[in-house]
C-alpha atoms as a PDB file:
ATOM      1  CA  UNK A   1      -9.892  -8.437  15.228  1.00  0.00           C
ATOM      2  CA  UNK A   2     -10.254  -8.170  11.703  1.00  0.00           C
ATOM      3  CA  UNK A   3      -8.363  -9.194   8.571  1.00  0.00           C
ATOM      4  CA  UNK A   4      -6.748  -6.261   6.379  1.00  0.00           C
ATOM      5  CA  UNK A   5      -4.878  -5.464   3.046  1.00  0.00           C
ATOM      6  CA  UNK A   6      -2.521  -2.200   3.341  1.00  0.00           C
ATOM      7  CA  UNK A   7      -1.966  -1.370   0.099  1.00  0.00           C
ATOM      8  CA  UNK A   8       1.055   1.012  -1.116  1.00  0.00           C
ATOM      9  CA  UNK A   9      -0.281   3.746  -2.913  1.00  0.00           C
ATOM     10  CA  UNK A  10       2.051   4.837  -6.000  1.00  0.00           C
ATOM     11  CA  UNK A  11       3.110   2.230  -8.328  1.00  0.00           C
ATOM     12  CA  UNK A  12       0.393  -0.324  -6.687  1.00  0.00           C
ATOM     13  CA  UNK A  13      -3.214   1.836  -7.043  1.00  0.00           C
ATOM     14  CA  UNK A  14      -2.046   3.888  -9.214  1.00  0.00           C
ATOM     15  CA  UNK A  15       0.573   4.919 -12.090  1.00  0.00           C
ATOM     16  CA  UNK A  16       4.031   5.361 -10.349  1.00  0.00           C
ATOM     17  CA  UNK A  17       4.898   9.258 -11.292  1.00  0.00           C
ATOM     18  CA  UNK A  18       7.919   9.997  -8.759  1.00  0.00           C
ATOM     19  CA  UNK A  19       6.636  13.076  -6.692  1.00  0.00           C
ATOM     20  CA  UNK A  20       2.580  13.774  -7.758  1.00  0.00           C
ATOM     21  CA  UNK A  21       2.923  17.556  -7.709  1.00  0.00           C
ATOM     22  CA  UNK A  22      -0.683  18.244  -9.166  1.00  0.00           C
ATOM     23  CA  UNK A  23      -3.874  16.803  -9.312  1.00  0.00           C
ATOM     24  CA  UNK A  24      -3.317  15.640 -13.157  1.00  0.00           C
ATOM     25  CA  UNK A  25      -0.614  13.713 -12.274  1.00  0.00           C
ATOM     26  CA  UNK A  26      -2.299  10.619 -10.532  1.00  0.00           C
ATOM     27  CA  UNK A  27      -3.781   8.045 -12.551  1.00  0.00           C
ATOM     28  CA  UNK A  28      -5.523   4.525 -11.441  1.00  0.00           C
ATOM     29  CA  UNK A  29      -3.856   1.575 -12.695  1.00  0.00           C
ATOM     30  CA  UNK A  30      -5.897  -0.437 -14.869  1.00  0.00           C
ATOM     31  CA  UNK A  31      -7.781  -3.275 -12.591  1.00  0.00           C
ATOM     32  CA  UNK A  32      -6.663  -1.126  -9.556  1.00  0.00           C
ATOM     33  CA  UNK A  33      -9.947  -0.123  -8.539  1.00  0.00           C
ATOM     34  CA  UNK A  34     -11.859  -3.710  -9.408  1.00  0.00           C
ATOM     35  CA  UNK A  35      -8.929  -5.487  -7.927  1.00  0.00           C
ATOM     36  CA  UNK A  36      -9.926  -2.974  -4.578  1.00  0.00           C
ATOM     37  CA  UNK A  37     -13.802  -3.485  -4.993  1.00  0.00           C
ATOM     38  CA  UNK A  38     -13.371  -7.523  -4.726  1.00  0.00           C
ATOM     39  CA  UNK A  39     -11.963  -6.856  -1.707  1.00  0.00           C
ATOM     40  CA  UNK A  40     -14.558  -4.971  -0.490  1.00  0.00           C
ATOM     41  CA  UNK A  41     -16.811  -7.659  -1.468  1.00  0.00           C
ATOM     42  CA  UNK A  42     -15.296  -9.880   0.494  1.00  0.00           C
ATOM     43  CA  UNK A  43     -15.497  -7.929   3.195  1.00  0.00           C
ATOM     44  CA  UNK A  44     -11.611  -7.222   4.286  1.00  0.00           C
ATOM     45  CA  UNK A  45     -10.242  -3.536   5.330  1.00  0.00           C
ATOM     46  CA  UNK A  46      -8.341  -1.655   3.049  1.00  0.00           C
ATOM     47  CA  UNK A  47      -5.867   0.363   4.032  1.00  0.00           C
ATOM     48  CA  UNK A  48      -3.956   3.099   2.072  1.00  0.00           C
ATOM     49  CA  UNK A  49      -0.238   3.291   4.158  1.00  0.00           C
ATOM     50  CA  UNK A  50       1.894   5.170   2.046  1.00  0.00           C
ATOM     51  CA  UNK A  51       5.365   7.243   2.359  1.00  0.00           C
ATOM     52  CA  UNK A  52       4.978  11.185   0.811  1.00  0.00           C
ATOM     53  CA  UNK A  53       8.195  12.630   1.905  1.00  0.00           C
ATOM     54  CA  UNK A  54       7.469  15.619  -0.574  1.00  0.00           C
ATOM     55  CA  UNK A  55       5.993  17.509   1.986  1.00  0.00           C
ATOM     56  CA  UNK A  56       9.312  17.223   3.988  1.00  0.00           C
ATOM     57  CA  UNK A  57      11.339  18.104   0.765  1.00  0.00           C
ATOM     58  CA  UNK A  58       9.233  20.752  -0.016  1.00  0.00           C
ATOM     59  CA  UNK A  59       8.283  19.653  -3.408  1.00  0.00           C
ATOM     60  CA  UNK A  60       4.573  20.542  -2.229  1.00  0.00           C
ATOM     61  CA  UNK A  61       1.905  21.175   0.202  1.00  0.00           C
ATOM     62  CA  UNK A  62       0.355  18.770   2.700  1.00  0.00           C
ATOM     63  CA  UNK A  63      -2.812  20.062   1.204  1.00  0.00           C
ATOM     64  CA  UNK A  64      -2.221  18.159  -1.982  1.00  0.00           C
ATOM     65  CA  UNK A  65      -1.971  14.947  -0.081  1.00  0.00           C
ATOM     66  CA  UNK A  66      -5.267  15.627   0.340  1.00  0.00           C
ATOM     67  CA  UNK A  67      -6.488  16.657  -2.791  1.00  0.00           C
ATOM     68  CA  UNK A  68      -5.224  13.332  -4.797  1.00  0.00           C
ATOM     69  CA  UNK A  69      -6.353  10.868  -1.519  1.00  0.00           C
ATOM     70  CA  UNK A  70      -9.891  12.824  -2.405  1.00  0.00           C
ATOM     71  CA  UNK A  71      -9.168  12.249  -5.746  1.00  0.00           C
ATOM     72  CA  UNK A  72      -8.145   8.723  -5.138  1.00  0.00           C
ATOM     73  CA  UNK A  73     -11.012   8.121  -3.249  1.00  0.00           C
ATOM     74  CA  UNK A  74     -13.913   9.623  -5.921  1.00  0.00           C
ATOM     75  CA  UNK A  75     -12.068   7.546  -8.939  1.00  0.00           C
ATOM     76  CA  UNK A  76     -12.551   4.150  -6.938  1.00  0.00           C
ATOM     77  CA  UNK A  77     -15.771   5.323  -5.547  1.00  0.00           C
ATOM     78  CA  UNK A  78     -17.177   5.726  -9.500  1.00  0.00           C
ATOM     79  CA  UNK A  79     -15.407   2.088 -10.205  1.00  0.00           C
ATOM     80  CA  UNK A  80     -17.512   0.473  -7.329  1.00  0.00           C
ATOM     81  CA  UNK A  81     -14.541   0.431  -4.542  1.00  0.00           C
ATOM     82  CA  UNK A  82     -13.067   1.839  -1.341  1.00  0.00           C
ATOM     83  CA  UNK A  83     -10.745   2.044   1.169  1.00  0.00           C
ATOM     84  CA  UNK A  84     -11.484   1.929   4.757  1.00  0.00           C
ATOM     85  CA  UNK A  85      -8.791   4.323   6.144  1.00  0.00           C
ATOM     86  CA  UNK A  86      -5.469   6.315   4.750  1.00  0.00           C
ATOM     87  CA  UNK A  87      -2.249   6.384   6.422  1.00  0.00           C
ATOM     88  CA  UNK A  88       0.418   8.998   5.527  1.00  0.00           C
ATOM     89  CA  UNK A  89       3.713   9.568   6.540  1.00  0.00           C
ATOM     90  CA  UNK A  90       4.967  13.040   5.468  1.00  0.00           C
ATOM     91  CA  UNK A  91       8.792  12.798   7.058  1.00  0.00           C
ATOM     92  CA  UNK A  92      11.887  12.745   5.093  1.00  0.00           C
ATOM     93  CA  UNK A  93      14.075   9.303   5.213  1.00  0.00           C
ATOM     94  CA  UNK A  94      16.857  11.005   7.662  1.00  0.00           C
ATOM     95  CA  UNK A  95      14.325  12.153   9.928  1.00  0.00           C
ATOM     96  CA  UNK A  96      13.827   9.170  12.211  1.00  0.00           C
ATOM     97  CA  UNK A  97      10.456   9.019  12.236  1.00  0.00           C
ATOM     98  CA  UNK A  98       8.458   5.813  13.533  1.00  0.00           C
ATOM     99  CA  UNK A  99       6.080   5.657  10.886  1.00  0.00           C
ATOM    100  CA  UNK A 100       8.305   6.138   8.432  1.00  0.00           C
ATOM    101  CA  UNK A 101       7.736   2.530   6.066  1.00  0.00           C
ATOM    102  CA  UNK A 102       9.335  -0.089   6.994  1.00  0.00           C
ATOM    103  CA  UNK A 103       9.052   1.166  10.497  1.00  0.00           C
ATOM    104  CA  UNK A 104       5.709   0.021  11.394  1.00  0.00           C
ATOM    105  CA  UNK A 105       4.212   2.805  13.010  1.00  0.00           C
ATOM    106  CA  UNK A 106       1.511   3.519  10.298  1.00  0.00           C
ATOM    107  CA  UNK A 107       0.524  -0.511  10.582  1.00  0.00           C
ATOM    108  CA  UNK A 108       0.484   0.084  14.362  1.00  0.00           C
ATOM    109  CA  UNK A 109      -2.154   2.720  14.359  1.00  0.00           C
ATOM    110  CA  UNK A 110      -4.164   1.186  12.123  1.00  0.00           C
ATOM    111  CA  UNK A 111      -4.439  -1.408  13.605  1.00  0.00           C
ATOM    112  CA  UNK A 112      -5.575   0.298  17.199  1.00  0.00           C
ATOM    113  CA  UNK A 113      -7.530   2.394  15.239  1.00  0.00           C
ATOM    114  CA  UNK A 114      -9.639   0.081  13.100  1.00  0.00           C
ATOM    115  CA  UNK A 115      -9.386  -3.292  15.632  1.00  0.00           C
ATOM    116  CA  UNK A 116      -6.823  -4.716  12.798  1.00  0.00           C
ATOM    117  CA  UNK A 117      -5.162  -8.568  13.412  1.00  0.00           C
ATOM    118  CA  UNK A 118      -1.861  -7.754  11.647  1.00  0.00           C
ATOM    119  CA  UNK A 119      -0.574 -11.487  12.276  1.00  0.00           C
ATOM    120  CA  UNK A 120      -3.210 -12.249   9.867  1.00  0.00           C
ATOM    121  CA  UNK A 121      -3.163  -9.177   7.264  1.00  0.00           C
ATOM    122  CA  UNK A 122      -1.602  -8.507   4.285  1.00  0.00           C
ATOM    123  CA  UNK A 123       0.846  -5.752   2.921  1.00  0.00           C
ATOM    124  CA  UNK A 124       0.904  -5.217  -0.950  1.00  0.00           C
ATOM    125  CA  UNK A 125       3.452  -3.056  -2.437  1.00  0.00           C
ATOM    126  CA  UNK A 126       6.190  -2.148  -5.324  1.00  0.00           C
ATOM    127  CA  UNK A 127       9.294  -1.686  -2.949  1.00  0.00           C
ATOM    128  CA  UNK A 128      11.231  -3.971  -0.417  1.00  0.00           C
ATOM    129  CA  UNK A 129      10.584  -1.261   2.119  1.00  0.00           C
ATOM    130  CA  UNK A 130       6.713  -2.664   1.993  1.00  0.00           C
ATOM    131  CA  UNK A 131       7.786  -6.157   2.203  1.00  0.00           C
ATOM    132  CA  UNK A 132      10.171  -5.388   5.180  1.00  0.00           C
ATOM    133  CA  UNK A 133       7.302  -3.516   6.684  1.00  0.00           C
ATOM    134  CA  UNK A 134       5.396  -6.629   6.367  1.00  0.00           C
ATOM    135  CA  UNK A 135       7.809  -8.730   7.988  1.00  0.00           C
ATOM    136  CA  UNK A 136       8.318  -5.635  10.868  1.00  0.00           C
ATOM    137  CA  UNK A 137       4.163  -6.760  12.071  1.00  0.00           C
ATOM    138  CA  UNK A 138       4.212 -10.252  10.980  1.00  0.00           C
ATOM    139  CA  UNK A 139       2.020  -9.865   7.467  1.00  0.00           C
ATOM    140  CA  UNK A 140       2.402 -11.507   4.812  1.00  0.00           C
ATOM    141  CA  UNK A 141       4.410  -9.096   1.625  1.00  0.00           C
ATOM    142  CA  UNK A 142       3.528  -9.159  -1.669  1.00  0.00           C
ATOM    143  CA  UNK A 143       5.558  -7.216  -4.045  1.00  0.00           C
ATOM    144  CA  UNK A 144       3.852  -6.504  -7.297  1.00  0.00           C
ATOM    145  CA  UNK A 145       5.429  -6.011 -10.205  1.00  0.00           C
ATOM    146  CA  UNK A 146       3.924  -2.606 -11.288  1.00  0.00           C
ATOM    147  CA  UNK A 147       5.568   0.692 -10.087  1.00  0.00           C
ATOM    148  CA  UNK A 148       9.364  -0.034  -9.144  1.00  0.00           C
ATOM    149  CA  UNK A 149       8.564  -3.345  -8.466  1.00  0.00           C
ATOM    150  CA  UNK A 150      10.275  -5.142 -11.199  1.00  0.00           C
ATOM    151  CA  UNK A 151      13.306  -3.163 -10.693  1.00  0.00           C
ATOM    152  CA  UNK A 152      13.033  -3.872  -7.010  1.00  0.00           C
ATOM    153  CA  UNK A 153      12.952  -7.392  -7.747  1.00  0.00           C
ATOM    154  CA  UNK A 154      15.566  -7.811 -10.296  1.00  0.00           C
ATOM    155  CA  UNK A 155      17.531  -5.090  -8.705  1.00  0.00           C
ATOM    156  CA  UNK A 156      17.574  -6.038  -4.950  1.00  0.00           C
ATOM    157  CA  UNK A 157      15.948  -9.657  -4.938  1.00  0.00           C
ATOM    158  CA  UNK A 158      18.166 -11.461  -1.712  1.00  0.00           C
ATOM    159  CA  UNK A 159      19.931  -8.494  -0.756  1.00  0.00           C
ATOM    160  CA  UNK A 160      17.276  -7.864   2.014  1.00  0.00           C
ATOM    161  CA  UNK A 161      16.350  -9.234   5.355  1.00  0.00           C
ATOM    162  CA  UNK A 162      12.732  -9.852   4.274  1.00  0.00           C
ATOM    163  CA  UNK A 163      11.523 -11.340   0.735  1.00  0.00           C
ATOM    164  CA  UNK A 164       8.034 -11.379  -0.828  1.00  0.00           C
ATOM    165  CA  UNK A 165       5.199 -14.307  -0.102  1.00  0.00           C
ATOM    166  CA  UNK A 166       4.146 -14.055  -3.449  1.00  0.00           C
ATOM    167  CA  UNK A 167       5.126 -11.547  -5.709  1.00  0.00           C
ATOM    168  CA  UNK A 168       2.300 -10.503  -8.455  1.00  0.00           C
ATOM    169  CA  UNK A 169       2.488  -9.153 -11.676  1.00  0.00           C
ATOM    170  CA  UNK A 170      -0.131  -6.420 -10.379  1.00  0.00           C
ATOM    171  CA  UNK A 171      -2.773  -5.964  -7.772  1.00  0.00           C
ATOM    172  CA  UNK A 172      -5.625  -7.922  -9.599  1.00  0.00           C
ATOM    173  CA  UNK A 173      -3.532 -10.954  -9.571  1.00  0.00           C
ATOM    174  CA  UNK A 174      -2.184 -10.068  -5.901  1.00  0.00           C
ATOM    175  CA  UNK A 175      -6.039  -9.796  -4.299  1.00  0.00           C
ATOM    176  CA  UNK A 176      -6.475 -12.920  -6.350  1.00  0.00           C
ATOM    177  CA  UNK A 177      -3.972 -14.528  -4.173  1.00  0.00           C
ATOM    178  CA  UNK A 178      -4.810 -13.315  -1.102  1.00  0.00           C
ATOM    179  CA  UNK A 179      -8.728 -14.674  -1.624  1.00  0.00           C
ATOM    180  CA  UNK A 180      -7.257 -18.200  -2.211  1.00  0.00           C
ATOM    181  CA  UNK A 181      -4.946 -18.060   0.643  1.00  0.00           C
ATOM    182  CA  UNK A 182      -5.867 -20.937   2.703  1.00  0.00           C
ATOM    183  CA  UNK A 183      -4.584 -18.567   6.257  1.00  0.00           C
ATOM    184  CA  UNK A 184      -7.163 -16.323   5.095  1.00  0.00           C
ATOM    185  CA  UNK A 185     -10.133 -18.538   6.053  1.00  0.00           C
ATOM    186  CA  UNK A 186      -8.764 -19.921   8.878  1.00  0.00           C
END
């Protein structure tokens, strides 16, 4: 069983827009795509688990999900980095649905899928719904500070059931954590 990092998409990997609509909306964060290709070096899955209720709302086609995770996945490719898998959930909040973050049913098939320890993995993201999804499969949360984070932070900081293991002022200083976490090598 390997060691993984899910990463949150918008407002972690890239600029936080609110709904992407079109293709020119998404933009890497600076140091997203190094911060993802020293992962790679060091040999731990990344995983892509994000929420895109916009389908559900029908602010645009599952199609485009596509499009900007092929996007996504040419920008990082040019910067030296990659991720392993992509996990969507396309429901609406009031729909119920298991995979649905913080419900841990993306986590869950990832890790069946790709032969993923979550006990020993790592969720990074810019809400408290991706730190209570960490908590939901026993990962450690970081919340970075990019995105909504800071608002999530100053905003909802010990108003929830789970809080952060470390909370980073972006993913380059969040993957720099996780590669000195002492759990990590043991």
């Amino acid at each position: 069983m390997q060691r993984a990092v899910f990463l949150d998409r918008d407002g972690v990997i890239n600029e936080e827009m609110g709904y992407i609509n079109h293709l020119s909306r998404f933009r890497l964060l600076p140091g997203s795509a190094a911060a993802i290709a020293r992962l790679n070096q060091q040999g731990l899955k990344v995983v892509v688990a994000t929420n895109q209720s916009g389908v559900a709302r029908k602010y645009f086609p599952a199609s485009l999900i596509d499009q900007v995770h092929d996007l996504m996945i040419e920008l990082l490719r040019q910067q030296g980095a990659a991720v392993d898998a992509i996990y969507v959930c396309q429901h609406a909040p009031d729909e119920g649905c298991p995979c649905r973050k913080p419900r841990p049913g993306l986590l869950l098939q990832a890790a069946q899928e790709l032969g993923i320890d979550l006990g020993r993995s790592y969720v990074v993201g810019d809400r408290y719904n991706d730190i209570q999804l960490a908590a939901n499969v026993g990962a450690q949360g970081i919340l970075v500070l990019t995105g909504y984070g800071r608002g999530e932070l100053e905003n909802y900081q010990g108003e929830r059931r789970a809080e952060p293991d470390y909370i980073a002022a972006d993913l380059t200083e969040a993957v720099e954590w996780i590669l000195r976490d002492p759990a990590r090598h043991g």
